[in-house]
C-alpha atoms as a PDB file:
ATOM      1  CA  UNK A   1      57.984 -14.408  23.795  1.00  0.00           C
ATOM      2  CA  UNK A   2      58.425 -15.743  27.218  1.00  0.00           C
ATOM      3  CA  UNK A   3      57.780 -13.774  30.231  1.00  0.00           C
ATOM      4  CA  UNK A   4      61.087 -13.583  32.011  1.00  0.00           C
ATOM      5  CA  UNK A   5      60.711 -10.577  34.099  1.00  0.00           C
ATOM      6  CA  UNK A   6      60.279 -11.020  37.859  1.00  0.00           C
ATOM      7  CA  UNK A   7      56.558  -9.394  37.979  1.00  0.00           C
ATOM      8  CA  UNK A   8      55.754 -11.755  35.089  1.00  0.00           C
ATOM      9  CA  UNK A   9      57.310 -14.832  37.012  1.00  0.00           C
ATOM     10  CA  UNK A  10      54.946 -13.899  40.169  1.00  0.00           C
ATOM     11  CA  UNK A  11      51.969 -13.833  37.809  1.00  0.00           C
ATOM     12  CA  UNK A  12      52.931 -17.324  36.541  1.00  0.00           C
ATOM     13  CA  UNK A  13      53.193 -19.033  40.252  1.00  0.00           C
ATOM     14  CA  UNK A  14      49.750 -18.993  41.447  1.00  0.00           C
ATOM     15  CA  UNK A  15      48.949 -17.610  44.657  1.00  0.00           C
ATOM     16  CA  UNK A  16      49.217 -19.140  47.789  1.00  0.00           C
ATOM     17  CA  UNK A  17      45.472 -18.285  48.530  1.00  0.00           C
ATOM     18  CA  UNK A  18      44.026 -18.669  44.683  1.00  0.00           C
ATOM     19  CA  UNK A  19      45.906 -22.575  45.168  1.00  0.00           C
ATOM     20  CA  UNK A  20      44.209 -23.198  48.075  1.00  0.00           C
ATOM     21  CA  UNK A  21      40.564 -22.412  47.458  1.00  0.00           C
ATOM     22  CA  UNK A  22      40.860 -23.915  43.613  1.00  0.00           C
ATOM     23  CA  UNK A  23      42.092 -27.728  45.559  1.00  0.00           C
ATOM     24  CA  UNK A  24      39.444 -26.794  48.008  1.00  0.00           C
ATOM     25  CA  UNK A  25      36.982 -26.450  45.395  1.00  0.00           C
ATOM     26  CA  UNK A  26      38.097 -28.752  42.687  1.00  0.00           C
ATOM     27  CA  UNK A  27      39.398 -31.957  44.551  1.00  0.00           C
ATOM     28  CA  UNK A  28      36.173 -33.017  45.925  1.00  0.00           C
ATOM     29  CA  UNK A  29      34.937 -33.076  42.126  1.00  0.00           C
ATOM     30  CA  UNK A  30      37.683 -34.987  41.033  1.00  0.00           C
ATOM     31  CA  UNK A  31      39.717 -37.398  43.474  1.00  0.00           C
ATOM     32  CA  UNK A  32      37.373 -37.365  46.529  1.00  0.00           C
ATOM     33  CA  UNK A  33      33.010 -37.842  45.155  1.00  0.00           C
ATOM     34  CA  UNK A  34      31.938 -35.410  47.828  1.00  0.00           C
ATOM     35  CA  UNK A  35      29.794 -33.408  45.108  1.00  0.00           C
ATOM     36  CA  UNK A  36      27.404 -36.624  44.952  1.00  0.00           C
ATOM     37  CA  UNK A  37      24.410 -36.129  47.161  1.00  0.00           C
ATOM     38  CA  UNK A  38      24.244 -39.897  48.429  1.00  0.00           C
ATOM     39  CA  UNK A  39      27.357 -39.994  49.537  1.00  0.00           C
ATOM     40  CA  UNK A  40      27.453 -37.022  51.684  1.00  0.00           C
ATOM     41  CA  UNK A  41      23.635 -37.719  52.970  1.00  0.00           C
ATOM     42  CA  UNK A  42      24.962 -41.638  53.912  1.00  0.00           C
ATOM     43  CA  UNK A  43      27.919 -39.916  55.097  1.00  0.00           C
ATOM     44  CA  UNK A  44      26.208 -37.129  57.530  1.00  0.00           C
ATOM     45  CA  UNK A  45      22.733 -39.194  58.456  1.00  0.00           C
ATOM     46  CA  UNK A  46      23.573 -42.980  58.123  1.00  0.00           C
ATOM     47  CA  UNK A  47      27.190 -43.853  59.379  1.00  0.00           C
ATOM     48  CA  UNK A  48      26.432 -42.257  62.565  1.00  0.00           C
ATOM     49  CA  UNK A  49      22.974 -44.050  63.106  1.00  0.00           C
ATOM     50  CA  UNK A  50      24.488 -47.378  62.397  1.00  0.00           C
ATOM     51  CA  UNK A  51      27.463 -46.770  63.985  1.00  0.00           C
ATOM     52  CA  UNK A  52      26.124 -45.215  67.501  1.00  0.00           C
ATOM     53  CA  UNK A  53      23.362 -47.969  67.155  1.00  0.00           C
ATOM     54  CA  UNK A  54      25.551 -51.412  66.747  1.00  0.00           C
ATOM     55  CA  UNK A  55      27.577 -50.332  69.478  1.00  0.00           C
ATOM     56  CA  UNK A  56      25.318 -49.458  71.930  1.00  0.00           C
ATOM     57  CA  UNK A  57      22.990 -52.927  71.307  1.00  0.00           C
ATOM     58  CA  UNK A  58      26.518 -54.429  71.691  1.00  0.00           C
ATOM     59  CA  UNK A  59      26.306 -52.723  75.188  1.00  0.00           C
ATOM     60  CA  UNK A  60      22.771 -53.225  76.462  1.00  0.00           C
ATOM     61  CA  UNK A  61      23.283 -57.289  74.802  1.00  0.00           C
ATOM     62  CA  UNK A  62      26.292 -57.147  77.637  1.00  0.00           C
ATOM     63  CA  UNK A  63      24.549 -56.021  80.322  1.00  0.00           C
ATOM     64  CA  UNK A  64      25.722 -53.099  80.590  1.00  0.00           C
ATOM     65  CA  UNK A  65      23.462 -49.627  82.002  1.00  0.00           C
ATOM     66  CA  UNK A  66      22.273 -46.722  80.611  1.00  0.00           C
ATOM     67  CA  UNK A  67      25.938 -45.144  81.312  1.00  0.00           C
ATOM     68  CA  UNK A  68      27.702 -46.973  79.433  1.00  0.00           C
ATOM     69  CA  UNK A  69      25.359 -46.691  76.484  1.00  0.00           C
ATOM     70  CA  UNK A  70      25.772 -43.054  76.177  1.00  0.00           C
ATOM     71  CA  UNK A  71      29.421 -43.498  76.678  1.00  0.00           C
ATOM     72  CA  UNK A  72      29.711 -45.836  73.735  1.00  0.00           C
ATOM     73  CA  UNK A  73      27.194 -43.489  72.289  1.00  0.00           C
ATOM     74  CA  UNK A  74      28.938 -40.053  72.626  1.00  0.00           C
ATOM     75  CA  UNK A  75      32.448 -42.193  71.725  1.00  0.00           C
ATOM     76  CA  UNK A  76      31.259 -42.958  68.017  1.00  0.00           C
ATOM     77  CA  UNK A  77      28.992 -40.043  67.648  1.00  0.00           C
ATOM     78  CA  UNK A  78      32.587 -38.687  67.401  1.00  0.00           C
ATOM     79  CA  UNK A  79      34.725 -41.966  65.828  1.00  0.00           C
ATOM     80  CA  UNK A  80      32.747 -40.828  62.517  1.00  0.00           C
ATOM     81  CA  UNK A  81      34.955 -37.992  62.044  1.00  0.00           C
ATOM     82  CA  UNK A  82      37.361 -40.423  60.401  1.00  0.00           C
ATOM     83  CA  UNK A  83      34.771 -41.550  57.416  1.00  0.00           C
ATOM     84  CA  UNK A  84      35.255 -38.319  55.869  1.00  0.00           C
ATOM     85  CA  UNK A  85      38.581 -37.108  57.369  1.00  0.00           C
ATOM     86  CA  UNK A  86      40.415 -40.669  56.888  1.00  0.00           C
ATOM     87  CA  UNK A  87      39.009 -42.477  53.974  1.00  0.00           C
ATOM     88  CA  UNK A  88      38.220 -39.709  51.986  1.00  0.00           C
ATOM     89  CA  UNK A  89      41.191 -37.740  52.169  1.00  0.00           C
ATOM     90  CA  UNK A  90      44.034 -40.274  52.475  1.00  0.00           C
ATOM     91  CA  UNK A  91      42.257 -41.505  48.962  1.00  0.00           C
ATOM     92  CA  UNK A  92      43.047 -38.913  47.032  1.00  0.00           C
ATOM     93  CA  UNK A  93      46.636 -40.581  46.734  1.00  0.00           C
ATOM     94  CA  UNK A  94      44.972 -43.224  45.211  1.00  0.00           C
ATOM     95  CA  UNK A  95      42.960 -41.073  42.664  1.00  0.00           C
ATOM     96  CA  UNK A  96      45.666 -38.867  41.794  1.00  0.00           C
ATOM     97  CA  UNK A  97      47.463 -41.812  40.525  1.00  0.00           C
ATOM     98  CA  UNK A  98      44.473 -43.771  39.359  1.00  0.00           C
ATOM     99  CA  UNK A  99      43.729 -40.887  36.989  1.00  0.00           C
ATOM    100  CA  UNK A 100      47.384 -40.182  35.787  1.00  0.00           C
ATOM    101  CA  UNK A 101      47.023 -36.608  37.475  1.00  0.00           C
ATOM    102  CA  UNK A 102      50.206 -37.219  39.941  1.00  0.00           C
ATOM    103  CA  UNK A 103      53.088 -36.564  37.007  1.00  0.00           C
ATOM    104  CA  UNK A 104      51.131 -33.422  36.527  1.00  0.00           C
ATOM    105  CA  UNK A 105      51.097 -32.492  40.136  1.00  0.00           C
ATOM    106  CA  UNK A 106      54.654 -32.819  40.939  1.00  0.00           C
ATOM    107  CA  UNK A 107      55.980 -30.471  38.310  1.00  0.00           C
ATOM    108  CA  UNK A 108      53.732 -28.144  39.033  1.00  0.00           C
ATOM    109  CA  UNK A 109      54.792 -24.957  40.207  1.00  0.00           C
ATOM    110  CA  UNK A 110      52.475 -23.854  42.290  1.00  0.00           C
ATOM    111  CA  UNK A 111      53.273 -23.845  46.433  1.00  0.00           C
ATOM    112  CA  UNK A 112      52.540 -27.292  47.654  1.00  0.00           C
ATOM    113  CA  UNK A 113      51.201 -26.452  51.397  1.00  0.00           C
ATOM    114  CA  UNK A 114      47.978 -24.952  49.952  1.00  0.00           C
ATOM    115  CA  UNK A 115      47.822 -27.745  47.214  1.00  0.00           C
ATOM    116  CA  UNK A 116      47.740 -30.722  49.800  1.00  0.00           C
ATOM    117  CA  UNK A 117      45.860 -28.558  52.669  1.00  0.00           C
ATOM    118  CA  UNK A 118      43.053 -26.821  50.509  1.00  0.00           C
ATOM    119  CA  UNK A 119      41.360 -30.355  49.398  1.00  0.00           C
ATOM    120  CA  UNK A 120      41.124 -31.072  53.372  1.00  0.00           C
ATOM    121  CA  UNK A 121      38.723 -27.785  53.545  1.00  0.00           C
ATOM    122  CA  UNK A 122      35.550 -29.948  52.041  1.00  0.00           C
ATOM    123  CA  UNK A 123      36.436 -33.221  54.195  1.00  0.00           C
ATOM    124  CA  UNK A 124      36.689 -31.005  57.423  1.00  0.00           C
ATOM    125  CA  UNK A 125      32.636 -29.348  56.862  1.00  0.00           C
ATOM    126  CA  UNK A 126      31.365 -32.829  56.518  1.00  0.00           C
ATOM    127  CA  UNK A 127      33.742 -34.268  59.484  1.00  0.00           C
ATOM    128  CA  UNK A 128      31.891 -31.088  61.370  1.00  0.00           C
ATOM    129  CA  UNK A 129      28.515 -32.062  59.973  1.00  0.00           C
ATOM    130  CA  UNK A 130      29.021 -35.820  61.120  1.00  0.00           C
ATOM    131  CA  UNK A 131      30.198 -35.706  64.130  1.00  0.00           C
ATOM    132  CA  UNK A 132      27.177 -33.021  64.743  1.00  0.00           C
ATOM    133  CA  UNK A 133      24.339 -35.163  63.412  1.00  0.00           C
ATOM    134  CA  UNK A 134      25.957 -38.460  65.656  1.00  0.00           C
ATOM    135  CA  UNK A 135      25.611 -36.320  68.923  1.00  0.00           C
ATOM    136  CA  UNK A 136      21.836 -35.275  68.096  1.00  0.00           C
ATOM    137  CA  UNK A 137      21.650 -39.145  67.773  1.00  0.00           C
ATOM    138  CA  UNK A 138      23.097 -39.989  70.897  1.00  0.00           C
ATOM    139  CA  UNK A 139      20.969 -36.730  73.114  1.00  0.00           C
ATOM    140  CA  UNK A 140      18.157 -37.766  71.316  1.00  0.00           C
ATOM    141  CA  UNK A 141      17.902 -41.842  71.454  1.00  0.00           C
ATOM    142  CA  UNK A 142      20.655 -42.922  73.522  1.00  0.00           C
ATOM    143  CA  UNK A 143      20.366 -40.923  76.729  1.00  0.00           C
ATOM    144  CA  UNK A 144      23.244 -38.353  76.494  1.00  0.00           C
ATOM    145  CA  UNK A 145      22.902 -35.090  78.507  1.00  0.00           C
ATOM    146  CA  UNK A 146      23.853 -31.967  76.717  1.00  0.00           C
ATOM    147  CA  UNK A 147      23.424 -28.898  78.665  1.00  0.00           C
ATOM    148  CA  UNK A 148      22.944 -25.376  76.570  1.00  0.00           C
ATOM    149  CA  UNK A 149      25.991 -24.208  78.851  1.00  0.00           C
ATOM    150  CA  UNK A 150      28.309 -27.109  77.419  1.00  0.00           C
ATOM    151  CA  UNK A 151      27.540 -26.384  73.995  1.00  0.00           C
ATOM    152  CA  UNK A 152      30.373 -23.451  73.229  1.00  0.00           C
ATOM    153  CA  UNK A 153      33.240 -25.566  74.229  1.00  0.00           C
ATOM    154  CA  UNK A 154      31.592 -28.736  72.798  1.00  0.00           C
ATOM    155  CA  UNK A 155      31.285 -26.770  69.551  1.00  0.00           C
ATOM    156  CA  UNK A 156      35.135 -25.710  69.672  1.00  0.00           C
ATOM    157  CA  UNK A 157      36.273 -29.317  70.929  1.00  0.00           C
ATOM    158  CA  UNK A 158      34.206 -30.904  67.679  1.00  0.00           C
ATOM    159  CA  UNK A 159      36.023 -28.412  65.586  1.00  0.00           C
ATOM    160  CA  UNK A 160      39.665 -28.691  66.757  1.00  0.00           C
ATOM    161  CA  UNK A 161      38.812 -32.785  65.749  1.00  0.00           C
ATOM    162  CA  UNK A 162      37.634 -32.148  62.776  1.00  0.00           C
ATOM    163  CA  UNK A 163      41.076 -30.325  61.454  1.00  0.00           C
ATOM    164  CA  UNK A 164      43.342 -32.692  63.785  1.00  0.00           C
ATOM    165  CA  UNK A 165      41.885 -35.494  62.245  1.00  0.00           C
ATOM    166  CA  UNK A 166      41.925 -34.619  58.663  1.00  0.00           C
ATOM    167  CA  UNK A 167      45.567 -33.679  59.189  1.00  0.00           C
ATOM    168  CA  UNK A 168      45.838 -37.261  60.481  1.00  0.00           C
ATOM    169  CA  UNK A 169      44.084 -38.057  57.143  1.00  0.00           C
ATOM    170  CA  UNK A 170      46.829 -35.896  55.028  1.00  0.00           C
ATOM    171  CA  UNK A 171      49.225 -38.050  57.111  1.00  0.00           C
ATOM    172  CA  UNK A 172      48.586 -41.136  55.934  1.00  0.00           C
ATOM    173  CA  UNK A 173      48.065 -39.782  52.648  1.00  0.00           C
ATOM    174  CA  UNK A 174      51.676 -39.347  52.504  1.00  0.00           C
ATOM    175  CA  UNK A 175      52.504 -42.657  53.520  1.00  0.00           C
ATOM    176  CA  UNK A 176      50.027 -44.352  50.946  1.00  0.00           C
ATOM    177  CA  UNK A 177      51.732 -42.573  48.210  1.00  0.00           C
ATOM    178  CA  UNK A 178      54.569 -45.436  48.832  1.00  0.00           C
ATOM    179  CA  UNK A 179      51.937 -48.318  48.787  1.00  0.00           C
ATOM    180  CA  UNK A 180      49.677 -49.586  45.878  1.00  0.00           C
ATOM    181  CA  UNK A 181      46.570 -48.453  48.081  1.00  0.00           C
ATOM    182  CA  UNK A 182      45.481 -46.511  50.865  1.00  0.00           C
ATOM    183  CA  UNK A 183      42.073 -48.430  51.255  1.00  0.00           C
ATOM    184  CA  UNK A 184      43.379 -51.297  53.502  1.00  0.00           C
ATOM    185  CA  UNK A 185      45.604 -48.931  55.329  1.00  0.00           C
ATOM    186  CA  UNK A 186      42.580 -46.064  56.270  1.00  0.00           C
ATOM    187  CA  UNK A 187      41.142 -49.228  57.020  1.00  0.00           C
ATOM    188  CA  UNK A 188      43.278 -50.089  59.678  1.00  0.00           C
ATOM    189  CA  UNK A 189      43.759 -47.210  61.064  1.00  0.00           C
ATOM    190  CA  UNK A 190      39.725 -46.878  61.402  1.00  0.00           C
ATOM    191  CA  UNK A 191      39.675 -49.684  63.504  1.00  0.00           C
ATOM    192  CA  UNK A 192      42.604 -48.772  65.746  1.00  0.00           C
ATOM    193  CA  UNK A 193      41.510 -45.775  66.338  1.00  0.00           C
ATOM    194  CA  UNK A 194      38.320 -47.151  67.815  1.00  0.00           C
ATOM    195  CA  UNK A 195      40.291 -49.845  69.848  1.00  0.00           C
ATOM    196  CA  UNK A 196      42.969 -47.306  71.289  1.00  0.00           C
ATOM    197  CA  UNK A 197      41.074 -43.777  71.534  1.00  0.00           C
ATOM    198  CA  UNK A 198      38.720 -44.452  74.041  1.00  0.00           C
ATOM    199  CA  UNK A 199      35.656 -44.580  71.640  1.00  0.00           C
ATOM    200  CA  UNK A 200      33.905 -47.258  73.583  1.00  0.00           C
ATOM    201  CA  UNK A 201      35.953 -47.935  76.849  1.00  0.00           C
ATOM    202  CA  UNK A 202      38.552 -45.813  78.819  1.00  0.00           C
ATOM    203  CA  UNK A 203      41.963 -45.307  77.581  1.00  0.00           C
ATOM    204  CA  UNK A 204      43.080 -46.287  81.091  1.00  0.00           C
ATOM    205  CA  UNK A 205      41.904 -49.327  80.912  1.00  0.00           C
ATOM    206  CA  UNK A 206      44.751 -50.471  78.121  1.00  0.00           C
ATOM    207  CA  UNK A 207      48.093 -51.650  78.750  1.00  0.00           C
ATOM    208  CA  UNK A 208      50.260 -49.399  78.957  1.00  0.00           C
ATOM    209  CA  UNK A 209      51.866 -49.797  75.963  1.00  0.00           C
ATOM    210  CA  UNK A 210      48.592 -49.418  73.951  1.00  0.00           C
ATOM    211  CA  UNK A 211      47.706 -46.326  75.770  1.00  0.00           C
ATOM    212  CA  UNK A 212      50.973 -44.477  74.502  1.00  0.00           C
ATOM    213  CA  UNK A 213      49.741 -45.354  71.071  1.00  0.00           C
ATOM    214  CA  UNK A 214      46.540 -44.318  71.549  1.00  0.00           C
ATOM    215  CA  UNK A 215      47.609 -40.798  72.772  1.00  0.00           C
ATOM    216  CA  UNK A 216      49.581 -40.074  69.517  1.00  0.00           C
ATOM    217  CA  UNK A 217      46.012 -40.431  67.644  1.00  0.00           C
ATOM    218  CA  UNK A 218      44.255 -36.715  67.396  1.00  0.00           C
ATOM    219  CA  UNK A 219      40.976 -38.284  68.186  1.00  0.00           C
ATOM    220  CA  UNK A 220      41.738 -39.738  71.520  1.00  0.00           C
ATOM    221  CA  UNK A 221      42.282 -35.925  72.820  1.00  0.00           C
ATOM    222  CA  UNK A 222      39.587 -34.870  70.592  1.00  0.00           C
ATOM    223  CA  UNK A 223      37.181 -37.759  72.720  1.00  0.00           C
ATOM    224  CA  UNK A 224      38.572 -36.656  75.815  1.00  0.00           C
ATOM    225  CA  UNK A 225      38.185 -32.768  75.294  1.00  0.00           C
ATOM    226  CA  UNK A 226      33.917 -33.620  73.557  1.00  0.00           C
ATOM    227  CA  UNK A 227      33.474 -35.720  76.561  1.00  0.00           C
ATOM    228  CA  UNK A 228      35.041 -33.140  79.006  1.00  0.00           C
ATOM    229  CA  UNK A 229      33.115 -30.282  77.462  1.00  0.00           C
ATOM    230  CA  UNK A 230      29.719 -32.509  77.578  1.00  0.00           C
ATOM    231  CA  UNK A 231      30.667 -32.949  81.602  1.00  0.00           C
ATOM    232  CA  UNK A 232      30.286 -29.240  81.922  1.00  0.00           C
ATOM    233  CA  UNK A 233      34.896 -29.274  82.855  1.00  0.00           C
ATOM    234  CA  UNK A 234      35.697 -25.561  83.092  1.00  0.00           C
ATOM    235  CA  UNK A 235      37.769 -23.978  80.402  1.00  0.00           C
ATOM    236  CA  UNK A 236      41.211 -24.749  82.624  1.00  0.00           C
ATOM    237  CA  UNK A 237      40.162 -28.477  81.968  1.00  0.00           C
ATOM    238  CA  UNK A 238      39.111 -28.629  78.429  1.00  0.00           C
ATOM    239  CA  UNK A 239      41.887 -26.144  77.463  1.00  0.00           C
ATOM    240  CA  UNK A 240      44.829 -28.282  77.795  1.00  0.00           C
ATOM    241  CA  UNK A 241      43.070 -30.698  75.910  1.00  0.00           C
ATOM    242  CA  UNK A 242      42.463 -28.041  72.617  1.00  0.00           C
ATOM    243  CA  UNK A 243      45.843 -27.831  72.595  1.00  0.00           C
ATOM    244  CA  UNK A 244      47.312 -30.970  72.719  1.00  0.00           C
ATOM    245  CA  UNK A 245      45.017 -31.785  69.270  1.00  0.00           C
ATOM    246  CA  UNK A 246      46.039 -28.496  67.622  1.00  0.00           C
ATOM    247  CA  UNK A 247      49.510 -29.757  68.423  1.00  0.00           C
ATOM    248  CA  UNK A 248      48.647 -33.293  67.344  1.00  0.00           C
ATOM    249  CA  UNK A 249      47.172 -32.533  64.261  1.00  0.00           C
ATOM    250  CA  UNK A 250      49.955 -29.784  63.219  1.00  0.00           C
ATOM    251  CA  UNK A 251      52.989 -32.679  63.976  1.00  0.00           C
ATOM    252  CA  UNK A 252      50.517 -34.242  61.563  1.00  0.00           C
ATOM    253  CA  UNK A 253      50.639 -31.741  58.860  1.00  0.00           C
ATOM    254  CA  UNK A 254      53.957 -31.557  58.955  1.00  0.00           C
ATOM    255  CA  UNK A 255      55.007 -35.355  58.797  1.00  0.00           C
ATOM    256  CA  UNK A 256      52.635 -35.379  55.703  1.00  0.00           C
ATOM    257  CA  UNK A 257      54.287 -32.597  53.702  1.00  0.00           C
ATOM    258  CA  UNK A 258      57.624 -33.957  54.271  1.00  0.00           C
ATOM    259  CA  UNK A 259      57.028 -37.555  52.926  1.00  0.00           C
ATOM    260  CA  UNK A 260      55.320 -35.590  49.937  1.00  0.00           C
ATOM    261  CA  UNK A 261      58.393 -33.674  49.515  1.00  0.00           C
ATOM    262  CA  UNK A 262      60.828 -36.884  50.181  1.00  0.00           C
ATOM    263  CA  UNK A 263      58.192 -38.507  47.306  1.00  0.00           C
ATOM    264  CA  UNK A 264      58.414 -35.689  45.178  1.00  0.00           C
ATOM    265  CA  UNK A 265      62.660 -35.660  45.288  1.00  0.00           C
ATOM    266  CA  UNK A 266      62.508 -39.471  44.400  1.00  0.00           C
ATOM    267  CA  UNK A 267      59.885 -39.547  41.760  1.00  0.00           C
ATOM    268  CA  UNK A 268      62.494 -36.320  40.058  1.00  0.00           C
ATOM    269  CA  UNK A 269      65.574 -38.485  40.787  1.00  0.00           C
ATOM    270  CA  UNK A 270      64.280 -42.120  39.094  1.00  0.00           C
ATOM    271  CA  UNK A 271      62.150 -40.191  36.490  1.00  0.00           C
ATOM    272  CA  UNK A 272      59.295 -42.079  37.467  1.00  0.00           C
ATOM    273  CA  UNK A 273      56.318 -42.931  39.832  1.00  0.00           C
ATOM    274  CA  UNK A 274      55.647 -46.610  38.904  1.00  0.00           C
ATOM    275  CA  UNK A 275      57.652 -48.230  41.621  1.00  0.00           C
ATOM    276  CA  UNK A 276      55.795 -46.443  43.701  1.00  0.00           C
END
């Protein structure tokens, strides 16, 4: 028979910790590849080499000095936070539905906060690991000072990015469950982000305009508070700065779970996810 009892109907609804470390756990294996070796070694050693390099030939090509090498250097050391935090987890809309898993994720009963949070836990160790290996890169070839002092609030400013921006990535998520893919839109958004954030010139520079855009993005304050904390800025400096990202990337969070839910009430209202 049925368990219909209240203690029974707790036992059936799993857990809001046992949900999140099974997505953290299982998603990589199944909607996201991390578990495969090449792509997290291209992911942590490559990207950032190529990345950091192109754009600081692009530099010296122009003219410009050894500053503005390690600016553009120290800029996309950090811009690879989105490989992992982007692509990889605004594509898990795509594999859920790729795979036929979605139907059985929307009447599932367990809490959805945990469900759509727990497969960012895998994305945000790699962001950490990228963004890690890029800045070796740029103190080691490119001419970027990093004192011992600087590295505590560098390590907290890399880390606040790292969540911000795969909160960014569970944003867009959302949105690409009402498109037919998310690749070209993480696509765009890669290269905004590296027009408006002030990856390889100032935000200041911008029109105006462009600059309010750019300061809705988690990684421009993520930029801002890594370059601050490099800079040796005290901690009433880089402190307004760690907040503004936790804020960013909890607005975030929060836009993403309601266009889930808003998906969720139209998929159980037209009986159906095609249209989507």
């Amino acid at each position: 028979m049925p368990i219909t009892d209240a203690a029974g109907a707790a036992r059936a609804r799993p857990t809001f910790w046992r949900n999140f470390w099974t997505n953290a756990i299982l998603s990589p294996r199944t909607t996201l590849g991390f578990m495969r070796i090449d792509f997290v070694l291209g992911t942590i050693f490559v990207i950032p080499l190529m990345q950091i390099l192109f754009f600081a030939l692009t530099v010296r090509l122009g003219g410009g000095g050894a500053d503005g090498i390690a600016f553009v250097a120290v800029g996309n050391a950090v811009a690879t936070v989105t490989y992992p935090s982007i692509f990889s987890v605004c594509q898990t809309t795509d594999s859920e539905k790729e795979q036929g898993t979605m139907e059985h994720l929307l009447v599932s009963p367990a809490p959805r906060f945990p469900m759509y949070v727990g497969r960012g836990l895998i994305p945000i160790v790699i962001s950490l690991a990228t963004v890690t290996v890029g800045l070796v890169y740029s103190a080691a070839f490119f001419g970027v000072q990093i004192s011992a002092g600087s590295i505590p609030f560098l390590a907290v400013s890399v880390l606040l990015s790292a969540f911000a921006m795969v909160g960014f990535g569970l944003l867009l998520g959302g949105v690409a469950l009402y498109l037919r893919s998310s690749i070209v839109l993480g696509n765009i958004f890669l290269f905004i982000g590296l027009i408006v954030s002030g990856v390889n010139f100032s935000v200041s520079a911008l029109p105006l305009p462009v600059q309010v855009i750019g300061y809705a993005f988690p990684l421009t304050w993520g930029l801002a508070a890594v370059r601050a904390s490099i800079s040796g800025d005290s901690l009433a400096a880089v402190g307004p700065l760690w907040l503004i990202i936790v804020v960013t990337g909890a607005v975030a969070v929060g836009l993403a779970m309601a266009l889930w839910r808003n998906f969720e009430r139209r998929a159980f209202s037209t009986g159906s996810i095609v249209r989507f």
